[in-house]
Each structure stands twice: as structure tokens, then as C-alpha cells.
Protein backbone atom coordinates (compact mmCIF):
# COMPACT_ATOMS: atom_id res chain seq x y z
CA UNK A 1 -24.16 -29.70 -8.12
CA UNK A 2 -21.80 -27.96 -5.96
CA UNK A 3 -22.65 -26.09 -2.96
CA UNK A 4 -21.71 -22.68 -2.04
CA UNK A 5 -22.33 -21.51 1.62
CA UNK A 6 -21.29 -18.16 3.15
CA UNK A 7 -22.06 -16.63 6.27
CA UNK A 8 -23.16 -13.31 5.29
CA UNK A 9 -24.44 -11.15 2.31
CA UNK A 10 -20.99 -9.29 1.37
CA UNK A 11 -19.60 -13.07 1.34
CA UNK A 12 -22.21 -14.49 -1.45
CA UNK A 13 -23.87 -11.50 -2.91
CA UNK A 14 -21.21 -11.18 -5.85
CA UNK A 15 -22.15 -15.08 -6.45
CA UNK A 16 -25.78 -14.90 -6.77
CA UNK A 17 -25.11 -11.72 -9.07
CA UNK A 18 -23.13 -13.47 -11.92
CA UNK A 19 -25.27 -16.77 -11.65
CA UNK A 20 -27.60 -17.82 -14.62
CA UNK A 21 -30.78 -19.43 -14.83
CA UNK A 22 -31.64 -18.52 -11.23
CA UNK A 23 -34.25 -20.12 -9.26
CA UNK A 24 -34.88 -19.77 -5.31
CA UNK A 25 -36.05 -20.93 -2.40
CA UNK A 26 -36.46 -20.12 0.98
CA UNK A 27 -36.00 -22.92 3.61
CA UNK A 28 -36.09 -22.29 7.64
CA UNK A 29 -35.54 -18.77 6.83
CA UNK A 30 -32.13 -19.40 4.90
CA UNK A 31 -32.09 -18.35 1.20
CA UNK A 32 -31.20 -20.94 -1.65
CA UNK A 33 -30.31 -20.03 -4.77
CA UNK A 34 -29.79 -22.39 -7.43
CA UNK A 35 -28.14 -21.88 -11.12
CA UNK A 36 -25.26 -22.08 -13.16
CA UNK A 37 -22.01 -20.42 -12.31
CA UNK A 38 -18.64 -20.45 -14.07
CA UNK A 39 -20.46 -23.43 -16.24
CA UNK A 40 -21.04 -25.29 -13.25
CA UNK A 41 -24.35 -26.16 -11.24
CA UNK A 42 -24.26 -24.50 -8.17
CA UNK A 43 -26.21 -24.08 -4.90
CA UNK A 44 -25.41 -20.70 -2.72
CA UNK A 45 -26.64 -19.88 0.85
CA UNK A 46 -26.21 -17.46 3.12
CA UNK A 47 -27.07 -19.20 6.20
CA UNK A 48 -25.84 -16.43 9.29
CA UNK A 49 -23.37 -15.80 11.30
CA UNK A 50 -22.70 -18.74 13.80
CA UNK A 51 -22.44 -22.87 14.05
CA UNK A 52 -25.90 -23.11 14.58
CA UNK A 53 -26.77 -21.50 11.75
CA UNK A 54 -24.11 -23.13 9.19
CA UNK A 55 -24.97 -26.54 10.92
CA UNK A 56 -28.55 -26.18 9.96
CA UNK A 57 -27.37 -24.34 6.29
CA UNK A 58 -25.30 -27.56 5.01
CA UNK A 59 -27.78 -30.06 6.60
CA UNK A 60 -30.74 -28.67 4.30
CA UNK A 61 -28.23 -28.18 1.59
CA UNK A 62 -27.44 -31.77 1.47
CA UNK A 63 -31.03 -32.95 1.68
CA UNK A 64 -32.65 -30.66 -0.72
CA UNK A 65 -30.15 -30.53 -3.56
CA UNK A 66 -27.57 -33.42 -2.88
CA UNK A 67 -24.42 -31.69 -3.81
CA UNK A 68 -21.65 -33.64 -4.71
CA UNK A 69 -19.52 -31.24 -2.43
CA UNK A 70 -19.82 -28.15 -0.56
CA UNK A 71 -17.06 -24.95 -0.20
CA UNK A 72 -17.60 -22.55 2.63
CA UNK A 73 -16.29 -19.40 1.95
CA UNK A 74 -15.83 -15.89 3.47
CA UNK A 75 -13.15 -14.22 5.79
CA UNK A 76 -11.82 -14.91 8.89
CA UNK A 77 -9.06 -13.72 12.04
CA UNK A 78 -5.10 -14.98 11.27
CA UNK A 79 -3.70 -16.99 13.95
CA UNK A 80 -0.78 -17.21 11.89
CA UNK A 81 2.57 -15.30 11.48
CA UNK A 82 2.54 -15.70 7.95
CA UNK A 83 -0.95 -14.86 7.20
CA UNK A 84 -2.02 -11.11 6.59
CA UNK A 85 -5.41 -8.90 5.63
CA UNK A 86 -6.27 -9.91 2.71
CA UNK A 87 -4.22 -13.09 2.17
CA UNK A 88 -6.05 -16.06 2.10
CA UNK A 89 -6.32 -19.46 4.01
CA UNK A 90 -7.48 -22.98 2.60
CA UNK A 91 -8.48 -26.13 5.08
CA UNK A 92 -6.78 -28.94 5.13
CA UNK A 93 -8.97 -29.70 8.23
CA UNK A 94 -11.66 -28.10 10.75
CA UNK A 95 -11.79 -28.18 14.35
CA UNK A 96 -14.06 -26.72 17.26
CA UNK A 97 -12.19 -24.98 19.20
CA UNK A 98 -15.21 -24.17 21.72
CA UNK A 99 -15.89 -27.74 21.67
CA UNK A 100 -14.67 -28.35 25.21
CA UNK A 101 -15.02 -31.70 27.66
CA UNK A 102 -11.55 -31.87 28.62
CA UNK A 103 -12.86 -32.10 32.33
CA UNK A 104 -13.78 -35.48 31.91
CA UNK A 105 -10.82 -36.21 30.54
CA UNK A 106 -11.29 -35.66 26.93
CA UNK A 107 -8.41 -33.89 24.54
CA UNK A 108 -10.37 -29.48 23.84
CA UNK A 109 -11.91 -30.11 20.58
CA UNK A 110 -12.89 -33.79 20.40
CA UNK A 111 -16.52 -34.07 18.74
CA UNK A 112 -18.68 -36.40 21.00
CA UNK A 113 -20.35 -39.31 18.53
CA UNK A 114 -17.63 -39.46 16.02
CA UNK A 115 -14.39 -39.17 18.45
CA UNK A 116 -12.32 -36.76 16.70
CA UNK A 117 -11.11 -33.30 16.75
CA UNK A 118 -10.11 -32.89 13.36
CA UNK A 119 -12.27 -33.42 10.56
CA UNK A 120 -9.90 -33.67 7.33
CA UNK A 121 -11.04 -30.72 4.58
CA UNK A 122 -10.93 -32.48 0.66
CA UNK A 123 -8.07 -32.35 -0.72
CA UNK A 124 -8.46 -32.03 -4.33
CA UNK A 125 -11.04 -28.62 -3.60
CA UNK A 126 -7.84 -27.16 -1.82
CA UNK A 127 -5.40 -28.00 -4.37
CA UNK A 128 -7.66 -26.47 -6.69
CA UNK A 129 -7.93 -23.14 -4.82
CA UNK A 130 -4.64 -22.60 -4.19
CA UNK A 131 -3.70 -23.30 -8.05
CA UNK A 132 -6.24 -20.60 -8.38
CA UNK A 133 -4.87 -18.17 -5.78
CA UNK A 134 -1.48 -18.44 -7.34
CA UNK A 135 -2.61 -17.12 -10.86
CA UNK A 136 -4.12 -14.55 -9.00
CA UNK A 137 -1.09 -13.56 -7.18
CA UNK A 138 -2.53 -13.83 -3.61
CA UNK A 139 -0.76 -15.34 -0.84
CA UNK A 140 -2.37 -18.22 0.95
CA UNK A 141 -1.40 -20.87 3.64
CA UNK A 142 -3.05 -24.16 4.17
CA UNK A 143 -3.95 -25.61 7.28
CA UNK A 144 -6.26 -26.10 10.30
CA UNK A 145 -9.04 -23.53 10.33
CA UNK A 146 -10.82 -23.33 13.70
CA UNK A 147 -14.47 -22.45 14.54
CA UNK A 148 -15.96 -21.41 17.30
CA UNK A 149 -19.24 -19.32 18.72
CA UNK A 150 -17.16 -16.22 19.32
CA UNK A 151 -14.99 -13.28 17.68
CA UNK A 152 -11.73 -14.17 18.44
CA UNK A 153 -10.23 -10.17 19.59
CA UNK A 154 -7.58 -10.82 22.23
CA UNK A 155 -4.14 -12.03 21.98
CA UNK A 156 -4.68 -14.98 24.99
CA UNK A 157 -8.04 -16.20 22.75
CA UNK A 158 -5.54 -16.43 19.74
CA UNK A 159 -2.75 -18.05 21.76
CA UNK A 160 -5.26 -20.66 23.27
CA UNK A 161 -6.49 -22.20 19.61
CA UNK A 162 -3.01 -22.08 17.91
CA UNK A 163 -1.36 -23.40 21.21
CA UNK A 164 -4.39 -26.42 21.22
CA UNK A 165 -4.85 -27.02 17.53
CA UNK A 166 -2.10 -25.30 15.48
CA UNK A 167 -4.81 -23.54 13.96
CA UNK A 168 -3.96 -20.69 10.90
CA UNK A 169 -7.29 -18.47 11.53
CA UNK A 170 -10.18 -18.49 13.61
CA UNK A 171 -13.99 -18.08 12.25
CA UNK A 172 -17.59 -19.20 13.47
CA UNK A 173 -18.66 -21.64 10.82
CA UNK A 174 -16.09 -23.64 8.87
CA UNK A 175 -15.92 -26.47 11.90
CA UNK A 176 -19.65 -26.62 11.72
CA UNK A 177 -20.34 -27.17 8.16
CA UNK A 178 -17.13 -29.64 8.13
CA UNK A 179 -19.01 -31.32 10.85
CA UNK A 180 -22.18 -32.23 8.86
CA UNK A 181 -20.16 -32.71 5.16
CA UNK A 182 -18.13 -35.86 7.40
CA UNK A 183 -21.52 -37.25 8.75
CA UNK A 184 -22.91 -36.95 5.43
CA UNK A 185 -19.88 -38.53 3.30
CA UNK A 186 -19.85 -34.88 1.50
CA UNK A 187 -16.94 -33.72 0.52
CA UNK A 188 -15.80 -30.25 2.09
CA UNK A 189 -13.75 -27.19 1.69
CA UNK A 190 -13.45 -24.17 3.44
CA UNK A 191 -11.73 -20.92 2.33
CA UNK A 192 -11.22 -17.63 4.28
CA UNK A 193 -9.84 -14.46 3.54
CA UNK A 194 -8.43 -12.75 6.06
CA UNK A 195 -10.01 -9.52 7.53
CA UNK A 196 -8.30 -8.81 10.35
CA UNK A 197 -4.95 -9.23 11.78
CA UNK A 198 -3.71 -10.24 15.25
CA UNK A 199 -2.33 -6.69 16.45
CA UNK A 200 -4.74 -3.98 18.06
CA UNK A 201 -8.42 -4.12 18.37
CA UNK A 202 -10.10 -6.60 16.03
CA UNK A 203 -13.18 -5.22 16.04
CA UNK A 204 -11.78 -2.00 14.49
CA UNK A 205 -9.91 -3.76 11.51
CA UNK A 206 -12.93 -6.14 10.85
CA UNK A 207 -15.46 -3.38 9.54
CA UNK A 208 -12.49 -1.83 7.23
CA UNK A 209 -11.34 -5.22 5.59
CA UNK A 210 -14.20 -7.47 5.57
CA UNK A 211 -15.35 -6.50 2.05
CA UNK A 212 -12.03 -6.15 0.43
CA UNK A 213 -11.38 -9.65 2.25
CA UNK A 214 -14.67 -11.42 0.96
CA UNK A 215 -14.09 -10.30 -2.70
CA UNK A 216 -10.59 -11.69 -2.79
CA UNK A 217 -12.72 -15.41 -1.77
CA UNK A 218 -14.86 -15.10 -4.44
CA UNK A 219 -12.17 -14.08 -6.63
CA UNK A 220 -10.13 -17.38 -6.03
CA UNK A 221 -13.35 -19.27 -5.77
CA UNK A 222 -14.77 -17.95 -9.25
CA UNK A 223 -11.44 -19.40 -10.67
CA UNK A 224 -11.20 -23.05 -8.87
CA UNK A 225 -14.94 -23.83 -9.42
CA UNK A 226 -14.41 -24.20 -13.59
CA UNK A 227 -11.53 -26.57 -12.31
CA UNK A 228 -13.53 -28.32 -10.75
């Protein structure tokens, strides 16, 4: 079983749509849907927009159908000079980057219980997808992918996470779900397409690009998972 977890409709719907043998339930108000994609047993959420949300998505995930790994996927903000709309970027690690107690003396980012700020992403998912992005001919870059309870739209927000964590782009639930895959020995993956870029207004690019940006995911995603 592999799990599939996305943080809105536009980022799962084309999933759900080719999946066979279909059978669903609805848990704390987040959607399962279990079948057969790409030849592969498969579990896909759409759990909301937020950590809360994703936290509480993978948790019941991993207790209700004990996937052997989970892949978050969707789009995301570049951080990075070498990452445009619409190319793509694949964790090699998750951090918080609204995870903050450096007052008392504590590096930004370091998760209280388990003592770290970055929580390594799997590495043979991410080889995988970027095998798979290359025969499609899209650009990616792998590297840290930070999380955080906000929409990154200003040029000091972006300098502040890639100055802290050398992060490539900036989302709200990667760092979450990464979170609960390490305390649950789950493998992890996350994979973001970008939807907007870090010149002008955000918040105009994000409505034109999200779409285009979320079917390029599923596009790379639909090819790693029969490598998998």
C-alpha cells in the first residue's frame, strides 16, 4: 500500500479519477480513497490546506491502512534561483520553518521531542521521481522543502527560510507529514510543483499556475509509482 496525500482537490482529483476498484471512507472529515493505481495499491487523501491538517491526514493514514510509505504531493513557492513555474522540486529533507524557540537558545526549526530540524525525505522515492521527471522532460531540483502555517509572498519571508535552512520552496504541509512518517518509521517523500515564482505578487501568480503546476505532480508521480 502506498499512500498518496495532497492538500487540495486540483492536487488529487486526477488520482482518484484513474484509480480502480475504488472504495472510500470518510475519517475526521478527511476523504480516503482506496484502490489500485498504475498497478499499485494505493491510498489518496486530501487532507486541507495547513500542518494541522496534513499532521492529522498521515497520522490516520498510517493507522487505518499501514502504508509501507507515503508521497505528498502538490505545488509550492521557489526559494530557489534555479527553480521556475512549473518546474518541479523533490525532498531530500523537510523542515519547519515556523517552528521557532530560538529564544531559549534553540537553532529556528529544531522539532521539540525528537531534537532535529531536518527530517531526511527517502531516498529511493526521490530517485525514482526524478528518473521520472527526466523522461518527461521537466526540470527539477532536489533539496530541503520547508513548511510552514503561512503563504510565503514577500521577498524578506523568502530570504529568511533560504538564509536559515537553504530551503528550494516553501509550502504548508510537506514538514508536517515528514514529521509523523519519522515518528512512525514510514518512509516519506514529498514532491512540489512550482506555482509561483519569487518576483511580484504571489498571490496573483498562484491562482494562474496552480493547476498547470499540480498536473505536472501527478504527471511525474503517475510515472515513479509503477517504479516503485
Amino acid at each position: 500500500m502506498i499512500g498518496i496525500i495532497g492538500a487540495m482537490a486540483l492536487e488529487t482529483d486526477a488520482i482518484i479519477a484513474e484509480m480502480e476498484q475504488k472504495k472510500e471512507k470518510e475519517i475526521s472529515g478527511i476523504r480516503f480513497v482506496e484502490g489500485i493505481w498504475q498497478g499499485k495499491e494505493v491510498v489518496v487523501a486530501t487532507c486541507g490546506v495547513g500542518k494541522v491538517f496534513a499532521a492529522l491526514c498521515a497520522q490516520t493514514m498510517i493507522l487505518q491502512y499501514h502504508p509501507k510509505l507515503i508521497i505528498n504531493t502538490g505545488v509550492a513557492g521557489t526559494l530557489s534561483k534555479d527553480l521556475h513555474i512549473l518546474d518541479v522540486a523533490i525532498a531530500e529533507g523537510v523542515v519547519q520553518h515556523d517552528m521557532d524557540t530560538s529564544p531559549l537558545g534553540d537553532p529556528a526549526g529544531l522539532l521539540s521531542g525528537i531534537n532535529k530540524v531536518v527530517l531526511p525525505a527517502d531516498e529511493k522515492i526521490a530517485a525514482a521521481m526524478e528518473q521520472a521527471a527526466k523522461g518527461l522532460s521537466i526540470h527539477i531540483e532536489r533539496g530541503i522543502i520547508a513548511s510552514g502555517d503561512q503563504f510565503i509572498a514577500e521577498d524578506a519571508q523568502r530570504e529568511r527560510i533560504r538564509s536559515l535552512f537553504g530551503a528550494i520552496c516553501c509550502e504548508m504541509e510537506g514538514g508536517a507529514i515528514g514529521h509523523v512518517c519519522y515518528i512512525n518509521q514510514v518512509p516519506f517523500s514529498v514532491l512540489r510543483a512550482i506555482s509561483d515564482g519569487d518576483e511580484g505578487d504571489a498571490k496573483l501568480d498562484y491562482p494562474t499556475f496552480a493547476k498547470k503546476a499540480a498536473a505536472r505532480s501527478v504527471a511525474i508521480l503517475k510515472k515513479a509509482i509503477s517504479a516503485l
